[in-house]
N, C-alpha and C. Protein backbone atom coordinates (compact mmCIF):
# COMPACT_ATOMS: atom_id res chain seq x y z
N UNK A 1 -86.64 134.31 19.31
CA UNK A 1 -86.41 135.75 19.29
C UNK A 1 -85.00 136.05 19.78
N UNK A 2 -84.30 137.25 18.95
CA UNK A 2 -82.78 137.39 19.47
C UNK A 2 -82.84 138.53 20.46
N UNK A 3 -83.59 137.82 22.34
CA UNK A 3 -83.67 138.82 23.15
C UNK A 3 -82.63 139.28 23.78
N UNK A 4 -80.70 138.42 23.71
CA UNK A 4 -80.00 138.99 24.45
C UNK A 4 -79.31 139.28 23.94
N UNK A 5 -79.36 139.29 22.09
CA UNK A 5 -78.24 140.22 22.07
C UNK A 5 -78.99 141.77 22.19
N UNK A 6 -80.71 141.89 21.89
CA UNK A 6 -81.51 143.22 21.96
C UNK A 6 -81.11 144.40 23.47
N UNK A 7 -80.64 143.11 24.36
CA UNK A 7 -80.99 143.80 25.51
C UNK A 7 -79.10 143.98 25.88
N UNK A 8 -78.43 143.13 25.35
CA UNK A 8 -77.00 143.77 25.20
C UNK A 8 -76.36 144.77 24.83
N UNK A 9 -78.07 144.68 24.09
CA UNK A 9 -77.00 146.61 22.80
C UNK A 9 -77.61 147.73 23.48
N UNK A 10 -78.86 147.61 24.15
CA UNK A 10 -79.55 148.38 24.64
C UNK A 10 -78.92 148.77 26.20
N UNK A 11 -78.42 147.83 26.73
CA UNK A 11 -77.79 148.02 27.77
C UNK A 11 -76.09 148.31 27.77
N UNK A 12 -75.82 147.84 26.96
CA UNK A 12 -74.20 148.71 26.93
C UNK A 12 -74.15 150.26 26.04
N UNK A 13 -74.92 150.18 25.53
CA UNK A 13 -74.66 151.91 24.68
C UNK A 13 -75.41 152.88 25.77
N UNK A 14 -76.07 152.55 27.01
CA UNK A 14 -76.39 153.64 27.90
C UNK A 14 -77.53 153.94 28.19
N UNK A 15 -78.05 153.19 27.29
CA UNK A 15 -79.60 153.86 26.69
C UNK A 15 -80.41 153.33 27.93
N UNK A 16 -80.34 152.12 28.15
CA UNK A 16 -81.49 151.25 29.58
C UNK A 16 -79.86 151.35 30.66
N UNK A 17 -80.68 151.83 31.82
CA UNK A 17 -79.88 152.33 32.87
C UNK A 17 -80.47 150.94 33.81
N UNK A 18 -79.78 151.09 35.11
CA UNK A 18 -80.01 149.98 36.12
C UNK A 18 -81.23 149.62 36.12
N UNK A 19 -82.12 150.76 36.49
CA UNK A 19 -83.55 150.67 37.05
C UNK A 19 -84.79 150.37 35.80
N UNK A 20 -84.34 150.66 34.25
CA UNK A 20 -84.80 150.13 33.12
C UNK A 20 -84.95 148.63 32.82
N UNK A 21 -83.54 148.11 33.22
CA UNK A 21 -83.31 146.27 33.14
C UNK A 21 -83.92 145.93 33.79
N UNK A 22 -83.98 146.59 35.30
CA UNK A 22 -84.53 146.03 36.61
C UNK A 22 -86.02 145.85 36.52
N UNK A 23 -86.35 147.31 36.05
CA UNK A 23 -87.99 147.16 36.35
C UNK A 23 -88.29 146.63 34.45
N UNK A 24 -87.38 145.88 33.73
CA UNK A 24 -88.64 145.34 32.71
C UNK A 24 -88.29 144.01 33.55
N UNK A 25 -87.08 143.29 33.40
CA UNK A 25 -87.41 141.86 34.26
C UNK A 25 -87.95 141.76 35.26
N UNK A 26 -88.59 142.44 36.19
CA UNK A 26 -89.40 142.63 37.36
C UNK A 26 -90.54 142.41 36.54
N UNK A 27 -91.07 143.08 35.98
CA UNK A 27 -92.32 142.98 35.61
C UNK A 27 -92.89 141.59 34.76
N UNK A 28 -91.68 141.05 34.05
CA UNK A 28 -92.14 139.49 33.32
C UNK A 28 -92.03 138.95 34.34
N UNK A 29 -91.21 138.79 35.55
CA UNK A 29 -91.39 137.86 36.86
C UNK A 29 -92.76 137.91 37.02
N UNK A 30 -93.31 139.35 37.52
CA UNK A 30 -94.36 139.77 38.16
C UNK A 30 -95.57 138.89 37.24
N UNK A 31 -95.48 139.09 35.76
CA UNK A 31 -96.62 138.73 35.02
C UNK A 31 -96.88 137.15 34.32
N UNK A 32 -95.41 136.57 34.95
CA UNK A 32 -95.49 135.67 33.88
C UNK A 32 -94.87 133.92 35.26
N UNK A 33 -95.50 132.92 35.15
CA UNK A 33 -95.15 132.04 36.15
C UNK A 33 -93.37 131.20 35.77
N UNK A 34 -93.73 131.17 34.19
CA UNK A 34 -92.44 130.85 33.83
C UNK A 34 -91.68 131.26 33.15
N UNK A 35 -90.08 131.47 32.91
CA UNK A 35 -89.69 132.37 32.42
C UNK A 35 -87.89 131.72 31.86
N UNK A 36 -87.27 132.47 31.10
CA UNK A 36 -85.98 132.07 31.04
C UNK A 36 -84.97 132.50 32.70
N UNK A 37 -83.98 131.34 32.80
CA UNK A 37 -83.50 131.86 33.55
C UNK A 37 -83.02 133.53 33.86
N UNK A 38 -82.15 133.68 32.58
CA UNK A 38 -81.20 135.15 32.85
C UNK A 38 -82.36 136.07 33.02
N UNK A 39 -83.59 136.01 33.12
CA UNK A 39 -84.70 136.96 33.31
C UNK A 39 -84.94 137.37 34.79
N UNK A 40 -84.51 136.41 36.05
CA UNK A 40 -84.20 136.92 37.61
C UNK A 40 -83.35 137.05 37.38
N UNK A 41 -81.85 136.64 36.63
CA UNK A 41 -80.98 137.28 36.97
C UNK A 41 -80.43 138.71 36.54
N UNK A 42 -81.11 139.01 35.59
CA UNK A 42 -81.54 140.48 35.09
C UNK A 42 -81.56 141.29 35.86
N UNK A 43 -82.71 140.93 36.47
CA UNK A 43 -84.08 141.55 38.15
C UNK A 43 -82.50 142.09 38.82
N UNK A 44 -81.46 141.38 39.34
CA UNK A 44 -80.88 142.04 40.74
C UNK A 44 -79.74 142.12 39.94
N UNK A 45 -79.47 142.34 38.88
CA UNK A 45 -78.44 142.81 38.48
C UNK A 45 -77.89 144.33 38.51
N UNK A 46 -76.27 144.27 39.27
CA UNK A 46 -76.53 145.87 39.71
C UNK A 46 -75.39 147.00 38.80
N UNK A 47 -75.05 145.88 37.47
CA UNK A 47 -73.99 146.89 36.58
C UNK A 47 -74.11 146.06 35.24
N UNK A 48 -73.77 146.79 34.16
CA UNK A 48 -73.92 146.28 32.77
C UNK A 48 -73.28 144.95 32.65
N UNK A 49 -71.86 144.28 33.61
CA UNK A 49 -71.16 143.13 33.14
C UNK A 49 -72.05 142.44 33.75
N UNK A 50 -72.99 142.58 34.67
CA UNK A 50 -74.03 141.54 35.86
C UNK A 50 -74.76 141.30 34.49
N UNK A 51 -75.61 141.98 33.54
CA UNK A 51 -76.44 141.82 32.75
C UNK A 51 -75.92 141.14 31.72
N UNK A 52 -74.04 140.98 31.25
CA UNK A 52 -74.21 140.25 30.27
C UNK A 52 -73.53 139.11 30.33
N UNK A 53 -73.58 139.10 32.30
CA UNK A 53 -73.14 137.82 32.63
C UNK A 53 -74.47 136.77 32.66
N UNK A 54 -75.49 137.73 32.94
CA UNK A 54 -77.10 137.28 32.93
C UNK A 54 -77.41 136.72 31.48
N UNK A 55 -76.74 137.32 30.63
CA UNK A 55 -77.19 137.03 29.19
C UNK A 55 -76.61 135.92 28.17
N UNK A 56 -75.27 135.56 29.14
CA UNK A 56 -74.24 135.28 28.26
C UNK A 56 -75.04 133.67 27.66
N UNK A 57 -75.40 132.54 28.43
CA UNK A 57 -75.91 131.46 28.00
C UNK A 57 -77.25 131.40 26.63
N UNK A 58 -77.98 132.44 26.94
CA UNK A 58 -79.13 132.73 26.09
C UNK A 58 -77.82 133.31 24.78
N UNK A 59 -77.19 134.45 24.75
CA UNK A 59 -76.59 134.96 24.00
C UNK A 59 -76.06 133.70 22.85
N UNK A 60 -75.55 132.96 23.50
CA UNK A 60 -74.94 131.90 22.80
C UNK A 60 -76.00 130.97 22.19
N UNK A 61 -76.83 130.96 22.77
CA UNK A 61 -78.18 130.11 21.43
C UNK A 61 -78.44 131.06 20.79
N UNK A 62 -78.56 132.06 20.64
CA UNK A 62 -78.98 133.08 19.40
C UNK A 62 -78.04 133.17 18.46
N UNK A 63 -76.47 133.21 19.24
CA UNK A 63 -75.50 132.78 18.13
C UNK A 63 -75.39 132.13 17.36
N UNK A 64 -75.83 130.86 17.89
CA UNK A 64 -76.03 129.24 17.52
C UNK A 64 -77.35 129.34 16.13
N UNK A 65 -78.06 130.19 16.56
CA UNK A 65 -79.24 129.85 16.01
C UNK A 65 -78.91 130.87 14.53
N UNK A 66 -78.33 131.65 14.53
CA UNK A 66 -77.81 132.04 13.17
C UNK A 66 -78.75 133.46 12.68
N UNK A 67 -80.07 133.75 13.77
CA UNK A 67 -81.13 134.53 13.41
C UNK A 67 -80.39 136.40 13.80
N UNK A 68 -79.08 136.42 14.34
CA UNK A 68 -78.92 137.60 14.74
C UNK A 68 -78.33 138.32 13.43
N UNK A 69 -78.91 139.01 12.34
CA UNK A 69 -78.30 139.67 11.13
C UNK A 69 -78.47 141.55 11.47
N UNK A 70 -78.15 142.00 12.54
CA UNK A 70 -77.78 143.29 12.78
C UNK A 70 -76.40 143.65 12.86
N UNK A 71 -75.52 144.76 12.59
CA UNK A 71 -74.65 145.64 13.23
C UNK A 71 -74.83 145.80 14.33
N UNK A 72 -73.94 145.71 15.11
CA UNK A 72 -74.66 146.05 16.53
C UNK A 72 -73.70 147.24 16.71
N UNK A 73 -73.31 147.91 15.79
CA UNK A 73 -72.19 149.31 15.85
C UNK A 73 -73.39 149.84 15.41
N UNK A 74 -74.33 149.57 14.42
CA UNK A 74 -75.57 150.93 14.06
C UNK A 74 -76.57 150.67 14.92
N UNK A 75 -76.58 149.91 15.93
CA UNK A 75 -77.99 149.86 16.82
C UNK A 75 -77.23 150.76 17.87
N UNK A 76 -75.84 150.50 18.54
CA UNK A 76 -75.06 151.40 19.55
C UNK A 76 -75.76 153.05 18.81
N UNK A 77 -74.99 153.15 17.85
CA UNK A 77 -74.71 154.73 17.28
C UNK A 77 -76.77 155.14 17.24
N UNK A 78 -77.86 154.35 16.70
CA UNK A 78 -78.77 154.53 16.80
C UNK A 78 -79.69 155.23 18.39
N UNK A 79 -79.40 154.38 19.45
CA UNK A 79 -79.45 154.50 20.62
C UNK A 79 -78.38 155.59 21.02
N UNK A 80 -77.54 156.53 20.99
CA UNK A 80 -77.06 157.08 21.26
C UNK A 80 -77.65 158.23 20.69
N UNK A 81 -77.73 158.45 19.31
CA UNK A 81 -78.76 159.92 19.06
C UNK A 81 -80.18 160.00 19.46
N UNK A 82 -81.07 158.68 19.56
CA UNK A 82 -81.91 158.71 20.63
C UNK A 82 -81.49 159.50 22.19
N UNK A 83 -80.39 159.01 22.42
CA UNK A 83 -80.46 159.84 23.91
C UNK A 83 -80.12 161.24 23.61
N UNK A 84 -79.22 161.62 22.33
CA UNK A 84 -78.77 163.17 22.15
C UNK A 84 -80.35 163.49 21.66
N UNK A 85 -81.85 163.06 20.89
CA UNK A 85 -83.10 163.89 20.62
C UNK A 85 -83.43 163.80 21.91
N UNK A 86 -83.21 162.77 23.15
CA UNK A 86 -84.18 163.06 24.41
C UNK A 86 -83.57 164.05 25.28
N UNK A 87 -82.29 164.71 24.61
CA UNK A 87 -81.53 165.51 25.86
C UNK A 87 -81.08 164.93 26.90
N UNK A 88 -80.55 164.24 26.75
CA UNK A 88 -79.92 162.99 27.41
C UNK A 88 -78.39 163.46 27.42
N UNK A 89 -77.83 163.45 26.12
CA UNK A 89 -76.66 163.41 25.84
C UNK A 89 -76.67 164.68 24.95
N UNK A 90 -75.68 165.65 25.06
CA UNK A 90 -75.03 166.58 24.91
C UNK A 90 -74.39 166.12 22.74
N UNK A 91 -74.78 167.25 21.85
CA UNK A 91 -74.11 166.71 20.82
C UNK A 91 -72.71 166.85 20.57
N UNK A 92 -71.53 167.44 21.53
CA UNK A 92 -70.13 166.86 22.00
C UNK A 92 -69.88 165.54 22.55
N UNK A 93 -70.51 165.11 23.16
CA UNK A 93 -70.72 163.99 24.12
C UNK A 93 -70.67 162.78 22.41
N UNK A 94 -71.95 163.19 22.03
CA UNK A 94 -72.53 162.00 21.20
C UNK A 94 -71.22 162.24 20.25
N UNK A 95 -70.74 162.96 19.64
CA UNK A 95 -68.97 162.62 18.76
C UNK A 95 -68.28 162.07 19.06
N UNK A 96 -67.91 162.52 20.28
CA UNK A 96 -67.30 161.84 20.90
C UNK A 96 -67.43 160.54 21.02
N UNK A 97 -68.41 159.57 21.53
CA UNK A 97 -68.82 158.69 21.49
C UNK A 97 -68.86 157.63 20.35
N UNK A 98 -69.19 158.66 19.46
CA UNK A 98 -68.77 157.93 17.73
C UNK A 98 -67.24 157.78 17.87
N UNK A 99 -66.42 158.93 17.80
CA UNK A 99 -64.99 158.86 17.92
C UNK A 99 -64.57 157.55 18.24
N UNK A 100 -64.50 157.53 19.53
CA UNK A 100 -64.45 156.33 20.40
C UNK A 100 -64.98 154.78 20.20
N UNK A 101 -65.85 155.16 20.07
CA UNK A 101 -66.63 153.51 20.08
C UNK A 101 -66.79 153.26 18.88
N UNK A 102 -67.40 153.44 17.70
CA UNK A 102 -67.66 153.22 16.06
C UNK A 102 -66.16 153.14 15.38
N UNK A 103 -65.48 151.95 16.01
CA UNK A 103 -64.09 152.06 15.15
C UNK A 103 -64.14 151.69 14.00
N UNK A 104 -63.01 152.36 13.43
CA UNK A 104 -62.93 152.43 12.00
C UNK A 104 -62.02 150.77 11.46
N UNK A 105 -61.59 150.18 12.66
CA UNK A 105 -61.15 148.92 12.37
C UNK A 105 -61.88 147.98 12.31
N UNK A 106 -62.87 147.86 12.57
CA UNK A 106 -64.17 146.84 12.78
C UNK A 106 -64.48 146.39 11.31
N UNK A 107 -65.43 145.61 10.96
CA UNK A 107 -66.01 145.13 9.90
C UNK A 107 -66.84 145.89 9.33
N UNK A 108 -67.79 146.52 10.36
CA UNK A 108 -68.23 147.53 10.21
C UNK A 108 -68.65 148.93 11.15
N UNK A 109 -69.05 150.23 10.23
CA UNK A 109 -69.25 151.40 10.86
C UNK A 109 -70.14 151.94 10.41
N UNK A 110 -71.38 152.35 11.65
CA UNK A 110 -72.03 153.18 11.41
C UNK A 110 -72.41 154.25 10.59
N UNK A 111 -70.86 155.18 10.78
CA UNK A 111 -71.06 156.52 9.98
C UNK A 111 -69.16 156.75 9.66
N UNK A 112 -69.74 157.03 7.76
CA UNK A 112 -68.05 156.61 7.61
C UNK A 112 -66.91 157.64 8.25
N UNK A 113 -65.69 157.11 8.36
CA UNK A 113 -64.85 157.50 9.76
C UNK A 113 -64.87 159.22 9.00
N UNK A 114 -64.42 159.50 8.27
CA UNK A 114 -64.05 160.96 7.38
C UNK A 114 -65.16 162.06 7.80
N UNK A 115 -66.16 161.50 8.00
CA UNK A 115 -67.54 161.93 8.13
C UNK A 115 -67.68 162.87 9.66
N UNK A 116 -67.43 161.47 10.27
CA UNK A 116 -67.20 161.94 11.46
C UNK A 116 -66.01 162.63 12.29
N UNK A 117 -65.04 162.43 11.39
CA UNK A 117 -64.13 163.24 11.93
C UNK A 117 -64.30 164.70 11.54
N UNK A 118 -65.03 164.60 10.30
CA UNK A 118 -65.11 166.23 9.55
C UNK A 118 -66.25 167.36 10.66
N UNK A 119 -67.10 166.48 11.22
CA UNK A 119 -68.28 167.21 12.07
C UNK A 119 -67.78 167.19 13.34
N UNK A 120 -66.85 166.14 13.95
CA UNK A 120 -66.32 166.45 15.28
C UNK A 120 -65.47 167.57 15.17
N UNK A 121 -64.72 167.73 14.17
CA UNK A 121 -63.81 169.06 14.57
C UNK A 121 -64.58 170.21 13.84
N UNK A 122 -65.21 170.53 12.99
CA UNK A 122 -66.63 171.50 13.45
C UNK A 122 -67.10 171.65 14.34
N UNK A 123 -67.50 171.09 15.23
CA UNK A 123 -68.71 171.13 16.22
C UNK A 123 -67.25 171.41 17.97
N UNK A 124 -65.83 170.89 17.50
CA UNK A 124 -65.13 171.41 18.47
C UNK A 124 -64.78 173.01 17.87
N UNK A 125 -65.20 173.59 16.99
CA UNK A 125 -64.71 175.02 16.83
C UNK A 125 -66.33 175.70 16.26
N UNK A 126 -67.18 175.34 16.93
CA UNK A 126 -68.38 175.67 17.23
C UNK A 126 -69.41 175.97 15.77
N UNK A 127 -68.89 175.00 15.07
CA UNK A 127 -70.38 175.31 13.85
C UNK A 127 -70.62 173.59 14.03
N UNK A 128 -71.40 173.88 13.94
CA UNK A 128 -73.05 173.05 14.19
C UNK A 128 -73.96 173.04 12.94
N UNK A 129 -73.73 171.41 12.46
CA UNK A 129 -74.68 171.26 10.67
C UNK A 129 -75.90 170.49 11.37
N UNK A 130 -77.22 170.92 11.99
CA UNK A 130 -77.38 169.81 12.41
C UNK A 130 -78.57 168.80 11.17
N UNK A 131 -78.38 169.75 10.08
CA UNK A 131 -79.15 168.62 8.80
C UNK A 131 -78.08 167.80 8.88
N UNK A 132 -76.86 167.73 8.44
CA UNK A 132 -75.98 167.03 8.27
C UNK A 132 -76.30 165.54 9.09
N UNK A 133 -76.06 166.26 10.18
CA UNK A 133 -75.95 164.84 11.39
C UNK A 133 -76.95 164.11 11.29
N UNK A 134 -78.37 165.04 11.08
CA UNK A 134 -79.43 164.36 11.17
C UNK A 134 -79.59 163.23 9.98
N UNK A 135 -79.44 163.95 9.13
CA UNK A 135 -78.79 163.04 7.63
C UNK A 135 -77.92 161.66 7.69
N UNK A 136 -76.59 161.45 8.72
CA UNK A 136 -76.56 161.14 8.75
C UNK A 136 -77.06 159.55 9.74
N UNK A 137 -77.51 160.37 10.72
CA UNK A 137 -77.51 159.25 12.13
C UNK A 137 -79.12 158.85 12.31
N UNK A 138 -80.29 160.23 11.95
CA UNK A 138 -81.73 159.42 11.93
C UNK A 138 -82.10 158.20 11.52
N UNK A 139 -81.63 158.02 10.18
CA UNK A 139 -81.49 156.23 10.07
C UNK A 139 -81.63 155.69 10.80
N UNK A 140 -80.56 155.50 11.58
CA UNK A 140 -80.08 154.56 12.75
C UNK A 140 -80.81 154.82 13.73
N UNK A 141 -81.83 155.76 14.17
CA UNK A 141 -82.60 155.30 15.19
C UNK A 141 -83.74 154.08 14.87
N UNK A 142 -83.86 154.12 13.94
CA UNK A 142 -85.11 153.53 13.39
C UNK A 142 -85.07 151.88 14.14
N UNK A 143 -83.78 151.57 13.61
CA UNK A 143 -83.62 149.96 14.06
C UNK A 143 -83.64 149.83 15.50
N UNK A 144 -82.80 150.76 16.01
CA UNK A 144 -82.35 151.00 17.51
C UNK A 144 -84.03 150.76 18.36
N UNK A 145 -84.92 151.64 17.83
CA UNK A 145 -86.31 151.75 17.84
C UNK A 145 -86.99 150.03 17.95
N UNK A 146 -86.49 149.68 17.01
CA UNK A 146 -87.35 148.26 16.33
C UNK A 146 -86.96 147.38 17.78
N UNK A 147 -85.74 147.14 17.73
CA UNK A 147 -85.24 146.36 19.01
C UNK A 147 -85.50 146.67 20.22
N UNK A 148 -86.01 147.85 20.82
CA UNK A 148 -86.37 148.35 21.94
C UNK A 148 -87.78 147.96 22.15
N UNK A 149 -88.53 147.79 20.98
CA UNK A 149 -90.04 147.62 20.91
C UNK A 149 -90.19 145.87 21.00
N UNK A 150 -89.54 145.81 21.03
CA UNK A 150 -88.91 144.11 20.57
C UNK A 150 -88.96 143.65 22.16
N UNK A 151 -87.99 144.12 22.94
CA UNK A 151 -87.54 143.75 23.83
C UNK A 151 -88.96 144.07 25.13
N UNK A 152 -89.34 145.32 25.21
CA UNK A 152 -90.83 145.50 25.66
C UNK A 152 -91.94 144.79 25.57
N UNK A 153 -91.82 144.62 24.13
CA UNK A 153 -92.57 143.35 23.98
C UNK A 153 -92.66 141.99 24.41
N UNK A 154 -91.67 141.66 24.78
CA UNK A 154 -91.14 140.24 25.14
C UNK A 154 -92.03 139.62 26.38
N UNK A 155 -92.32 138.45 25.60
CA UNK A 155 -93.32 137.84 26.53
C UNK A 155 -94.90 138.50 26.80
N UNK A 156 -95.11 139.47 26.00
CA UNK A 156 -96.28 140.24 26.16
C UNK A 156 -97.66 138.91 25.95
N UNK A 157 -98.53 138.90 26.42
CA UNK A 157 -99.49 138.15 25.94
C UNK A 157 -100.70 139.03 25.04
């Protein structure tokens, strides 16, 4: 299973906060006698580089193993309008965030750059499409979704 790059994307786009990482590896400690290492080191990890210093060895057999075929720019951008439907994040915030992070130099992008530049400077002179957005970015929760259920799952008996 590709659990660190799941819990890499989930943990750098914002979405699982300290006490999310903490209390799921707490709980496979709690339930389970044996376990991968980076799974205590998860447990007391107290900032996102602790977690993907926790991850980095596992990370690299999943590399190895050839099974990781996601974007991990549409699982970020996915997990991010998840937090803008939970009211989490502000829909300035979440443009921004595209702006920023979904570069247009990468291999790939989420949501094409034109797109998003056309709704960020709308939404900075206050019209608001929100079929549009939804149009474009609901997609992308879906997967964001899949991997979260993934990662919960992990180790479930």
């Amino acid at each position: 299973m590709i659990i660190a790059h799941y819990l890499n994307v989930v943990v750098s786009s914002g979405y699982w906060q300290k006490e999310q990482w903490q209390a799921w590896a707490d709980e496979l400690i709690v339930s389970h006698d044996e376990l991968e290492d980076f799974v205590d080191d998860i447990s007391v990890a107290e900032d996102e580089s602790e977690v993907g210093a926790a991850l980095r060895e596992q990370w690299y057999m999943e590399v190895f193993d050839g099974s990781n075929n996601f974007y991990i720019e549409e699982i970020v951008v996915g997990y991010y309008y998840l937090m803008f439907k939970e009211g989490r994040m502000s829909l300035l915030e979440l443009f921004e965030r595209l702006m920023n992070d979904d570069d247009i130099s990468s291999s790939s992008t989420a949501v094409e750059w034109e797109e998003r530049e056309h709704i960020f400077n709308e939404l900075r002179m206050g019209v608001i499409n929100i079929e549009r957005i939804d149009e474009l970015l609901a997609p992308l929760i879906k997967p964001a979704k899949e991997q979260l259920e993934a990662i919960l799952s992990y180790m479930k008996v």
